[in-house]
Each structure stands twice: as C-alpha cells, then as structure tokens.
N, C-alpha and C. Protein backbone atom coordinates (compact mmCIF):
# COMPACT_ATOMS: atom_id res chain seq x y z
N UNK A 1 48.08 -2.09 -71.07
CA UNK A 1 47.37 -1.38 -72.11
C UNK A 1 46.62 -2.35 -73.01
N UNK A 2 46.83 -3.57 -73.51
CA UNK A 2 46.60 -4.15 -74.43
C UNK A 2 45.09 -5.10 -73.61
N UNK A 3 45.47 -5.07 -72.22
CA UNK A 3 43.91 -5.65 -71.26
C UNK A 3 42.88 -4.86 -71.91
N UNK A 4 42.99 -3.34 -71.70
CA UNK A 4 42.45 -2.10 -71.62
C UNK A 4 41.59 -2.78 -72.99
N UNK A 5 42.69 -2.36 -74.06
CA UNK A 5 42.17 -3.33 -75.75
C UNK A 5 40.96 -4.36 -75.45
N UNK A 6 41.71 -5.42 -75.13
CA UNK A 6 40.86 -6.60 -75.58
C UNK A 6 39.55 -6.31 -74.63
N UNK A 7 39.76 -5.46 -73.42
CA UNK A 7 38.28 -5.73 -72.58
C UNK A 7 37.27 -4.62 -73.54
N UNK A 8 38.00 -3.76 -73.90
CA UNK A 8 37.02 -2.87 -75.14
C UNK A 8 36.16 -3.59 -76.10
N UNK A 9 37.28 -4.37 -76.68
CA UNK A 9 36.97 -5.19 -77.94
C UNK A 9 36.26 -6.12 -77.11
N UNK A 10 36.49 -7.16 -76.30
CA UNK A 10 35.29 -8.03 -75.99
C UNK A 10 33.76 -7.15 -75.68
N UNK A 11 33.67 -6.40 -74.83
CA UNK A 11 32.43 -5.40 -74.57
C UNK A 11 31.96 -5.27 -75.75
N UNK A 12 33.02 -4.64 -76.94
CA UNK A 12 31.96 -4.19 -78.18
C UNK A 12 31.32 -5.69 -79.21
N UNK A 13 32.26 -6.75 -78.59
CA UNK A 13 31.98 -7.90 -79.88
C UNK A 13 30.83 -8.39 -79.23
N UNK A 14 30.68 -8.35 -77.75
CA UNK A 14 29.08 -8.99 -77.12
C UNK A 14 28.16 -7.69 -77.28
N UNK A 15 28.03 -6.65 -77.81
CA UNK A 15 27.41 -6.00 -77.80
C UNK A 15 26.46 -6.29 -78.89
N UNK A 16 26.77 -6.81 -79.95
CA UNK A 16 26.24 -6.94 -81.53
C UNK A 16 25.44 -5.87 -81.80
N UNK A 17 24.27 -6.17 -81.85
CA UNK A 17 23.21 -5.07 -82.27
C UNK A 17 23.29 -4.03 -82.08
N UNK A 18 23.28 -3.89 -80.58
CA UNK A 18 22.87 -3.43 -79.49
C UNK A 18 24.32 -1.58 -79.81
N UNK A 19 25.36 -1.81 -80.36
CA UNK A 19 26.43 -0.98 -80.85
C UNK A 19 26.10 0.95 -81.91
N UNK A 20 24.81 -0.37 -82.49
CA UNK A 20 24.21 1.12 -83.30
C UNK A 20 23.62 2.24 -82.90
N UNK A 21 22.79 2.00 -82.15
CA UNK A 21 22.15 3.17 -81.59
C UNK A 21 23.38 4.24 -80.86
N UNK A 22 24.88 3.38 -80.98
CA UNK A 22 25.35 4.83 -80.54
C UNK A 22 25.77 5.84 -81.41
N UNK A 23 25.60 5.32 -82.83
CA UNK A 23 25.74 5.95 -83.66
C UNK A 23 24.83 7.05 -83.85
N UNK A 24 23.63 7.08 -83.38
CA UNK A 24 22.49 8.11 -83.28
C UNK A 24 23.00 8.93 -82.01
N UNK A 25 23.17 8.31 -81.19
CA UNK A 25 23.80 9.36 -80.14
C UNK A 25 25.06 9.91 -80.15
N UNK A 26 25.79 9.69 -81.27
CA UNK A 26 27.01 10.51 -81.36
C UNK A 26 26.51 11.82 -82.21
N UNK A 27 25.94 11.57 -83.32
CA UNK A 27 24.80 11.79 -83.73
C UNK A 27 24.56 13.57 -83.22
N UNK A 28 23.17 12.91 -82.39
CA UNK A 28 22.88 13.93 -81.91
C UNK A 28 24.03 14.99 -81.15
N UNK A 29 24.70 14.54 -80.75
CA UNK A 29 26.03 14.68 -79.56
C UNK A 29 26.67 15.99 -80.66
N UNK A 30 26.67 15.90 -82.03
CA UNK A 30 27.28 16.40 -82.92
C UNK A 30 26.21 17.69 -83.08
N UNK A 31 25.38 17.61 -82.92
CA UNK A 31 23.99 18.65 -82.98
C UNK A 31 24.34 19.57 -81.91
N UNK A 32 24.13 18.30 -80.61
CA UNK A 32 24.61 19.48 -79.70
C UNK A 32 25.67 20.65 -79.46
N UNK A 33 26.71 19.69 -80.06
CA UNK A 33 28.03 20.39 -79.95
C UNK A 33 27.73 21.96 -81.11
N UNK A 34 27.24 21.71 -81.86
CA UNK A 34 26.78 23.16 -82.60
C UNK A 34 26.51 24.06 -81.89
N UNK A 35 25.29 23.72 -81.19
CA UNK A 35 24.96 24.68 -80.27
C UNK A 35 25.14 25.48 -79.19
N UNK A 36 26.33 24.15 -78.33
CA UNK A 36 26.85 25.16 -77.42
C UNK A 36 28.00 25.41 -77.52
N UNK A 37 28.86 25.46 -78.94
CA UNK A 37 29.79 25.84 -79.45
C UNK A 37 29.33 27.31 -80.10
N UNK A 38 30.62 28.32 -79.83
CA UNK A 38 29.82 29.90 -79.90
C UNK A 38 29.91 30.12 -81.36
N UNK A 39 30.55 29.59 -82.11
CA UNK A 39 30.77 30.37 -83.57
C UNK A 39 31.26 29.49 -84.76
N UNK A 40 31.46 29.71 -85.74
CA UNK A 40 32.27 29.07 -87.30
C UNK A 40 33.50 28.81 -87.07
N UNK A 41 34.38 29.36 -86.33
CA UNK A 41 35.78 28.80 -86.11
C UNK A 41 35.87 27.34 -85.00
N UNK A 42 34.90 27.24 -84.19
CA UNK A 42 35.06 26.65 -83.47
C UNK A 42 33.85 25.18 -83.77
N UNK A 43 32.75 25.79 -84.79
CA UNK A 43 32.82 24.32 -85.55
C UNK A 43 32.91 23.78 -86.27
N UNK A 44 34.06 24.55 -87.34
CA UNK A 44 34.85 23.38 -88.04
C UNK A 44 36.26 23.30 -87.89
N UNK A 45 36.12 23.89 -86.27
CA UNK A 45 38.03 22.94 -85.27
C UNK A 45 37.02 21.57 -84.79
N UNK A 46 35.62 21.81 -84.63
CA UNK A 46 35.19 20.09 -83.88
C UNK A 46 35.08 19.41 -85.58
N UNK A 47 34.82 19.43 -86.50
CA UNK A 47 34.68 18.85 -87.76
C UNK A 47 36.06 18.40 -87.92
N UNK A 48 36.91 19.35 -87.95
CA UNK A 48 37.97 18.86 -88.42
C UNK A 48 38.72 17.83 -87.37
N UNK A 49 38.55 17.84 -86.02
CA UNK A 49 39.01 16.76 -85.15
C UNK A 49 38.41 16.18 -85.27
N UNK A 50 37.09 15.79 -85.76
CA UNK A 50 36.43 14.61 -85.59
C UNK A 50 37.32 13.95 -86.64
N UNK A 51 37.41 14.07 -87.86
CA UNK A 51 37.68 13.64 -89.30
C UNK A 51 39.30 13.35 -89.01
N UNK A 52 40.00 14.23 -87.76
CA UNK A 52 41.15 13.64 -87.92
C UNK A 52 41.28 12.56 -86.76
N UNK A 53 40.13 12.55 -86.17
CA UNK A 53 40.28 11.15 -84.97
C UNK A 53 39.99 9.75 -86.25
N UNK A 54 39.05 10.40 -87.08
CA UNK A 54 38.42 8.97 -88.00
C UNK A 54 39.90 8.71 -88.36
N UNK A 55 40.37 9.78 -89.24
CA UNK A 55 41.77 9.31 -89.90
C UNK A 55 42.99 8.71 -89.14
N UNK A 56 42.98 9.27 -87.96
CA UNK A 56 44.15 8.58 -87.39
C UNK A 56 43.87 7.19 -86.25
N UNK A 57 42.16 6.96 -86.45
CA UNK A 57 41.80 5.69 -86.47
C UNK A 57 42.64 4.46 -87.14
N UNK A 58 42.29 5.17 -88.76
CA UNK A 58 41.81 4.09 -89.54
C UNK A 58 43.62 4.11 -89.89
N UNK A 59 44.43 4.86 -89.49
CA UNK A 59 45.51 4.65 -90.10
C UNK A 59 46.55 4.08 -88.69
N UNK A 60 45.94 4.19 -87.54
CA UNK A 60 46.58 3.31 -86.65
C UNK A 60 46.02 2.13 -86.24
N UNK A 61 45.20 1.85 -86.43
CA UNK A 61 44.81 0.15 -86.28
C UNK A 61 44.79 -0.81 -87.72
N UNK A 62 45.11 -1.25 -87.86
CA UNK A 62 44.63 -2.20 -89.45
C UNK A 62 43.25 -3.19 -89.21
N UNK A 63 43.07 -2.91 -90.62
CA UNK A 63 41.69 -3.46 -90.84
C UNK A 63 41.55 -5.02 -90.38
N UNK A 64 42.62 -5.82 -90.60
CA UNK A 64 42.34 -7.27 -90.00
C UNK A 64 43.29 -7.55 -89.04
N UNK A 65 43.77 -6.32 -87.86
CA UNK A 65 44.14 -6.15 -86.32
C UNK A 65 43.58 -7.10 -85.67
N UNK A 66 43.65 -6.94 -84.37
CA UNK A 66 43.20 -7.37 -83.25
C UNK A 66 42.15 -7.07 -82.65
N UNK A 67 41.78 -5.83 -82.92
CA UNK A 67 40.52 -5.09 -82.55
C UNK A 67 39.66 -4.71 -83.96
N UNK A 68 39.00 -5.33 -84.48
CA UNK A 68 38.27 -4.76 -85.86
C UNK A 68 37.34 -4.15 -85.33
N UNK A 69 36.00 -4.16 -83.94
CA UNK A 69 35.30 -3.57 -83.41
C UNK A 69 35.75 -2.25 -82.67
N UNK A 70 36.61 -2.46 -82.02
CA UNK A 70 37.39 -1.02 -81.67
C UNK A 70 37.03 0.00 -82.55
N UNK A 71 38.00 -0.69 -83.59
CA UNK A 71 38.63 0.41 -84.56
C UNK A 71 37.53 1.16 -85.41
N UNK A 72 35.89 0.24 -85.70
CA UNK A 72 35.33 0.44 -86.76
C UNK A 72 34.17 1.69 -85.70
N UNK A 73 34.22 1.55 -84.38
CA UNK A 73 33.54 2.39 -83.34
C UNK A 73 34.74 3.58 -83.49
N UNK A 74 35.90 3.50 -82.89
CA UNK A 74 37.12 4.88 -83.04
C UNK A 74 36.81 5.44 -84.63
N UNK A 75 36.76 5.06 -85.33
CA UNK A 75 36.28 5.79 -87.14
C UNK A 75 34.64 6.05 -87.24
N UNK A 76 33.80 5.26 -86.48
CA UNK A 76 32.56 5.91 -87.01
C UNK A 76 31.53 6.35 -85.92
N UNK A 77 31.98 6.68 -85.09
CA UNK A 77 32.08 7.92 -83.97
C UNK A 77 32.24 9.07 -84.27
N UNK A 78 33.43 9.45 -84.37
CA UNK A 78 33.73 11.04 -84.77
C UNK A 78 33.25 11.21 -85.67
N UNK A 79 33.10 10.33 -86.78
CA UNK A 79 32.29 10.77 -88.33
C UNK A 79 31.12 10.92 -88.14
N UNK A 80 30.34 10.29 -86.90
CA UNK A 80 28.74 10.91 -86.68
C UNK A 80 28.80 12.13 -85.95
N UNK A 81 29.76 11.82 -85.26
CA UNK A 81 29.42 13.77 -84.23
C UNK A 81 29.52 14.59 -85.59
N UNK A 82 30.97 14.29 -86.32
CA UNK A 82 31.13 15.05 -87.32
C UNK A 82 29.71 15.64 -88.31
N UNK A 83 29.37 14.60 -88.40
CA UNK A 83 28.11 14.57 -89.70
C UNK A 83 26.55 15.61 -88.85
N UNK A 84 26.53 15.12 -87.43
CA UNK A 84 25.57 15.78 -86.62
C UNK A 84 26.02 17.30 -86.96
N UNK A 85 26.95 17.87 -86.52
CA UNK A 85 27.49 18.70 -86.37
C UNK A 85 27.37 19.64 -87.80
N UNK A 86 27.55 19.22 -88.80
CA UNK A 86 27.94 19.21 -90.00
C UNK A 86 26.11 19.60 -91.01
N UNK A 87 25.26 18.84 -90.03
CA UNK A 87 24.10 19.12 -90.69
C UNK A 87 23.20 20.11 -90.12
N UNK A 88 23.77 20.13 -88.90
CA UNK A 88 22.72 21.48 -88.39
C UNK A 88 23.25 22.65 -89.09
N UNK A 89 24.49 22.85 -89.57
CA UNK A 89 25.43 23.84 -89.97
C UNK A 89 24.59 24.48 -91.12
N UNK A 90 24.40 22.71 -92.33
CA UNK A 90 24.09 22.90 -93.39
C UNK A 90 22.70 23.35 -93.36
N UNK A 91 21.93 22.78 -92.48
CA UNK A 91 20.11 23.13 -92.31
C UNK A 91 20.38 24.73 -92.02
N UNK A 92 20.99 25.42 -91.19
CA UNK A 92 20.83 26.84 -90.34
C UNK A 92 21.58 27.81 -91.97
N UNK A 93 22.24 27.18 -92.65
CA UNK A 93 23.23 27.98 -93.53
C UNK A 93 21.71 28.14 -94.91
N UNK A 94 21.51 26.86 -95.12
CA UNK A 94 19.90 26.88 -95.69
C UNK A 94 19.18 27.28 -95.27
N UNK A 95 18.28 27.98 -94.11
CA UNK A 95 17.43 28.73 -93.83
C UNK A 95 17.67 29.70 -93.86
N UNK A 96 18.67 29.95 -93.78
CA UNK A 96 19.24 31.86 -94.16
C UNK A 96 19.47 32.54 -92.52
N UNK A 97 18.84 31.42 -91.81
CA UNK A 97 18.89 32.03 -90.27
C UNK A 97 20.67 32.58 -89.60
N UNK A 98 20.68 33.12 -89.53
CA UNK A 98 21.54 33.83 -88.79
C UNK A 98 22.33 32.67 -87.76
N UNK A 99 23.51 32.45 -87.64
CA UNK A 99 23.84 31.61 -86.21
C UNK A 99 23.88 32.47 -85.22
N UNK A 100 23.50 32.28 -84.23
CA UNK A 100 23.66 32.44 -82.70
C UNK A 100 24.90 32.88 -82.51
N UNK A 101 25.15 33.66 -81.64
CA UNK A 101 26.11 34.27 -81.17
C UNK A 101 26.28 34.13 -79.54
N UNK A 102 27.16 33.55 -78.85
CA UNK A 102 27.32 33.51 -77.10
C UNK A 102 27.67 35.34 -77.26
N UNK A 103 28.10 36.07 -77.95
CA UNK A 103 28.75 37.25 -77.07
C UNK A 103 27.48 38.30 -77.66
N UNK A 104 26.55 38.17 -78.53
CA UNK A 104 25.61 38.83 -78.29
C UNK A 104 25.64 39.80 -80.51
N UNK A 105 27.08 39.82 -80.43
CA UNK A 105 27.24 40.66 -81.08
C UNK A 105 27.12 39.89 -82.78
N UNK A 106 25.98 40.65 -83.72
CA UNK A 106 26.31 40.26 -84.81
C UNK A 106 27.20 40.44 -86.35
C-alpha cells in the first residue's frame, strides 16, 4: 500500500505545473455531475461527499506527512467538483429556471 503512496506522490511531485488544470476539470466534472444527476436530493448527497472526502482528507493525512501532494490533490478535488456542482445550482436557482427533471414530472 504505501508503494501505491509514494508512486502517487512521486507522479504528482514531477507533475509541478502541469497538476492545475485538473482542477478545471474536476471543475467542470462538478457541472456535469448536475446535470446528469436527476434532482436536489441527489445534488447535495454529491456536495456533501465531496466536502466529506475534503474533510476526511485533510483529517487523515497531516499537513507535513509523507505525501503533502497527495493529500493537497485528495482535499482540492472534491472541493472543485463540489464548487462546479455548487455553481451551476447557484446560476439555475438565479435564473429562476426551473431544474430539469429525468422523470418528466414537475
């Protein structure tokens, strides 16, 4: 398990830059998940797992661990799907538009 670790953590520490842009694609990932998620219960069960993956990130690795890149990707990951997720909510709740419904019915 701890290979598993360090080959993570090496991948993300040669990654440098190159790490952010997945933050836009979790991002979007969080947009998506709005959409083909059918309703309000079911996206803020993905909000709230995201926020509890950040939390039980940041409360199972320590900040000057073994993995500081791991850990700072496992916490600000879910907080972008979260935030993606979180703003289409807020944009669609501000337009007054109606959400989508998979079963048809409003």
């Amino acid at each position: 398990m701890s290979s598993i670790l360090a080959a993570c953590e090496q991948f993300l520490a040669s990654a440098q830059f190159d790490r952010a842009p997945w933050l836009a694609v979790a991002f979007a990932a969080g947009i998506g998940a709005w959409f083909a998620l059918p309703g309000p219960w079911q996206w803020a069960g993905l909000i709230a797992l995201c926020l509890s993956a950040a939390l039980a990130a940041l409360a199972g690795l320590r900040e000057d661990g073994e993995v500081p890149y791991l850990r700072q990707a496992l916490v600000l990951l879910p907080l972008a799907v979260a935030a993606g997720s979180g703003t289409v909510w807020t944009k669609s709740a501000m337009v007054g538009q109606p959400a989508t419904s998979a079963t048809g019915a409003c």
